[in-house]
C-alpha atoms as a PDB file:
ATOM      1  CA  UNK A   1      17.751 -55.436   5.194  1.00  0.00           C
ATOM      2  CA  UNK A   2      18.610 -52.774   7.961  1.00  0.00           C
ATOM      3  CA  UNK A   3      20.521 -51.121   5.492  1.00  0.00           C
ATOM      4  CA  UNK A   4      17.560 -50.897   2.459  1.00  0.00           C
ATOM      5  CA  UNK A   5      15.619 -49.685   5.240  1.00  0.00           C
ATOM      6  CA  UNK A   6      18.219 -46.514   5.963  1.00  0.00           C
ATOM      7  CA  UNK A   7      18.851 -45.880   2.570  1.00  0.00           C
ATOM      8  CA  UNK A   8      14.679 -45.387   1.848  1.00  0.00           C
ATOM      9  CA  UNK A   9      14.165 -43.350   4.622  1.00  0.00           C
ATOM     10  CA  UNK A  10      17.162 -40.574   3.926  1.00  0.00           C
ATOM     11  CA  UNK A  11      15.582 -41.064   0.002  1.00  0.00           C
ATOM     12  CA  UNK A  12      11.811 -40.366   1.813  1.00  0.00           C
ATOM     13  CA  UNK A  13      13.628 -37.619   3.895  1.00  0.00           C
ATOM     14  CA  UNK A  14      15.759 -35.865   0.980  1.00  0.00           C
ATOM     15  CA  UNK A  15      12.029 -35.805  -1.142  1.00  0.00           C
ATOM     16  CA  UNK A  16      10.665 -33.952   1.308  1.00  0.00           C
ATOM     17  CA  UNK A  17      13.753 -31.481   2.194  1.00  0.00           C
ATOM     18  CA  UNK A  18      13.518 -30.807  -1.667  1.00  0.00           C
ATOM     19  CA  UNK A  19       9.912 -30.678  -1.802  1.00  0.00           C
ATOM     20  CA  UNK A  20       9.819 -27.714   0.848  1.00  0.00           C
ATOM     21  CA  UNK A  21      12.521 -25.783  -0.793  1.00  0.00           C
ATOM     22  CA  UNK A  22      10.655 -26.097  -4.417  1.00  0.00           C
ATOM     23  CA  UNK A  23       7.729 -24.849  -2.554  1.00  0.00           C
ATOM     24  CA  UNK A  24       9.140 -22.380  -0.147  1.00  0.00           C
ATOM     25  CA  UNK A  25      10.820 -20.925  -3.513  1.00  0.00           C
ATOM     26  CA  UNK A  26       7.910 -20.820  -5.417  1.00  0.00           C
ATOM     27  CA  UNK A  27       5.748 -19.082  -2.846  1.00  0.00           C
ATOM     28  CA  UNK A  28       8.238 -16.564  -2.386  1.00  0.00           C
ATOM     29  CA  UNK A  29       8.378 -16.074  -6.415  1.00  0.00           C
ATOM     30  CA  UNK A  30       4.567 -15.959  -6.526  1.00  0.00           C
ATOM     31  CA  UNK A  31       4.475 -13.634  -3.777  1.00  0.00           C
ATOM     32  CA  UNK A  32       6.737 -11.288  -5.550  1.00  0.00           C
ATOM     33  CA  UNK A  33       5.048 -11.248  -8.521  1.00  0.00           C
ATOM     34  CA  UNK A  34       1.936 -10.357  -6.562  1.00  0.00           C
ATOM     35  CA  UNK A  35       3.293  -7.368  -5.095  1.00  0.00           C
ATOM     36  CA  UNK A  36       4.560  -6.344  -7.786  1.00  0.00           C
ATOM     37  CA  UNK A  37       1.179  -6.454 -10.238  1.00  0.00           C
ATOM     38  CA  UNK A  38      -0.335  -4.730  -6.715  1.00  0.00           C
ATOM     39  CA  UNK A  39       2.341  -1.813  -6.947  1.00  0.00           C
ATOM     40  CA  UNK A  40       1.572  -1.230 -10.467  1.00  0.00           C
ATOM     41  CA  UNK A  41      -2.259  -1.632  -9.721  1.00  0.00           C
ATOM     42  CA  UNK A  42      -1.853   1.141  -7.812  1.00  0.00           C
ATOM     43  CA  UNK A  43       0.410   3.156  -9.856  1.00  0.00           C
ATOM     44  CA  UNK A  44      -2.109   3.239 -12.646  1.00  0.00           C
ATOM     45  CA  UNK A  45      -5.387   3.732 -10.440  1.00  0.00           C
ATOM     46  CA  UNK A  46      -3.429   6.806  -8.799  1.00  0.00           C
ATOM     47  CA  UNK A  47      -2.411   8.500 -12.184  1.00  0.00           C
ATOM     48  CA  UNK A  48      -6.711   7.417 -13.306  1.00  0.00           C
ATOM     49  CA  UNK A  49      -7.632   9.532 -10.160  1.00  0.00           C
ATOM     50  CA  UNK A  50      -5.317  12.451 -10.821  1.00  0.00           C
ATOM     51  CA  UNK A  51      -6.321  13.222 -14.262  1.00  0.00           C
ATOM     52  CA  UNK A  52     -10.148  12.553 -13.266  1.00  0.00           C
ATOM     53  CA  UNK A  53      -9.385  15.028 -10.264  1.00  0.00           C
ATOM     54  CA  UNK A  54      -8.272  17.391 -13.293  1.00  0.00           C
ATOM     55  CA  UNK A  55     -10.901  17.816 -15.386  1.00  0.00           C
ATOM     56  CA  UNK A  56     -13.347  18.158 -12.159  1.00  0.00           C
ATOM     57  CA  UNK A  57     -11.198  19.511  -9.401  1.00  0.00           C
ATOM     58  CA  UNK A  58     -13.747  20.629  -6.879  1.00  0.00           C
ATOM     59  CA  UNK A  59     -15.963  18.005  -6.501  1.00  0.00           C
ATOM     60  CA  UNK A  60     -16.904  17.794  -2.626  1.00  0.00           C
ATOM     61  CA  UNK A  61     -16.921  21.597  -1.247  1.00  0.00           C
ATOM     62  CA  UNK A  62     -16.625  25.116  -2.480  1.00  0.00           C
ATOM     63  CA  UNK A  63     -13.317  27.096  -2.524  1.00  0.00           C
ATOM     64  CA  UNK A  64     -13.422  30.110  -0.668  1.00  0.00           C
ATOM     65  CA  UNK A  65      -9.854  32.496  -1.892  1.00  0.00           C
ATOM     66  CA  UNK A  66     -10.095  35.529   1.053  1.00  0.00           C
ATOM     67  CA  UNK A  67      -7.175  37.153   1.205  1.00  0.00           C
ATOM     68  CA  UNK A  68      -4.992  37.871   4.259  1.00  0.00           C
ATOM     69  CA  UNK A  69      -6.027  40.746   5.247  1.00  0.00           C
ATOM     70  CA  UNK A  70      -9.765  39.435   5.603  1.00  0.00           C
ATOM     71  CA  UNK A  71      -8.474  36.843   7.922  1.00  0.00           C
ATOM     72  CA  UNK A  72      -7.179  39.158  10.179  1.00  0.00           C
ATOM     73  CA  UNK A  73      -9.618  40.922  10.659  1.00  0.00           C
ATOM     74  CA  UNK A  74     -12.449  38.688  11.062  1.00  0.00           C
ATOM     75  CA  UNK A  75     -10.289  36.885  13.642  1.00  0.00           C
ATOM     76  CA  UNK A  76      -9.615  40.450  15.716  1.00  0.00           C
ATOM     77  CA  UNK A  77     -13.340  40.811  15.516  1.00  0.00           C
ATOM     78  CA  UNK A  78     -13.990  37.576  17.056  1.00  0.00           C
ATOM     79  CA  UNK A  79     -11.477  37.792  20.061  1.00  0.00           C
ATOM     80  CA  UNK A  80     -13.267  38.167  23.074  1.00  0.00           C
ATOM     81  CA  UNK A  81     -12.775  42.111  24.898  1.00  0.00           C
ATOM     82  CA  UNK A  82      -9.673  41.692  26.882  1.00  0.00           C
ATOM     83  CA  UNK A  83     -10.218  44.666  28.724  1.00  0.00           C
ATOM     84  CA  UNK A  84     -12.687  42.610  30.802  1.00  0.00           C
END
């Protein structure tokens, strides 16, 4: 009897080893696949956004185009007098 007793509980044991493996393998799989359908989510939404950003490229502020020169000098106009 002691030794149906062993022989069931490495069978019970070996179930459940196998059991976790299955389903550590099959999370791992399902994760994968996840990740990858996210990547590619993203791939597509970022190429939707670039050609809407195309056709309508300044949507949230003006573009100002000054050239260098203008810079310069409405910066040396706006230093404080250093002879003070």
């Amino acid at each position: 009897m002691q030794i149906l007793y062993t022989v069931i509980w490495s069978l019970v044991l070996l179930v459940i080893i196998v059991t976790a493996v299955i389903f550590s393998f099959g999370f791992i799989l399902i994760a994968a696949a996840a990740g990858s359908l996210f990547g590619i989510y993203r791939y597509y939404l970022r190429r939707r956004r670039s050609s809407e950003l195309r056709t309508r490229p300044y949507t949230y502020g003006e573009v100002i185009d000054l050239q260098a020169e203008v810079i310069r000098e409405t910066i040396e106009a706006r230093k404080p007098d250093e002879r003070k």
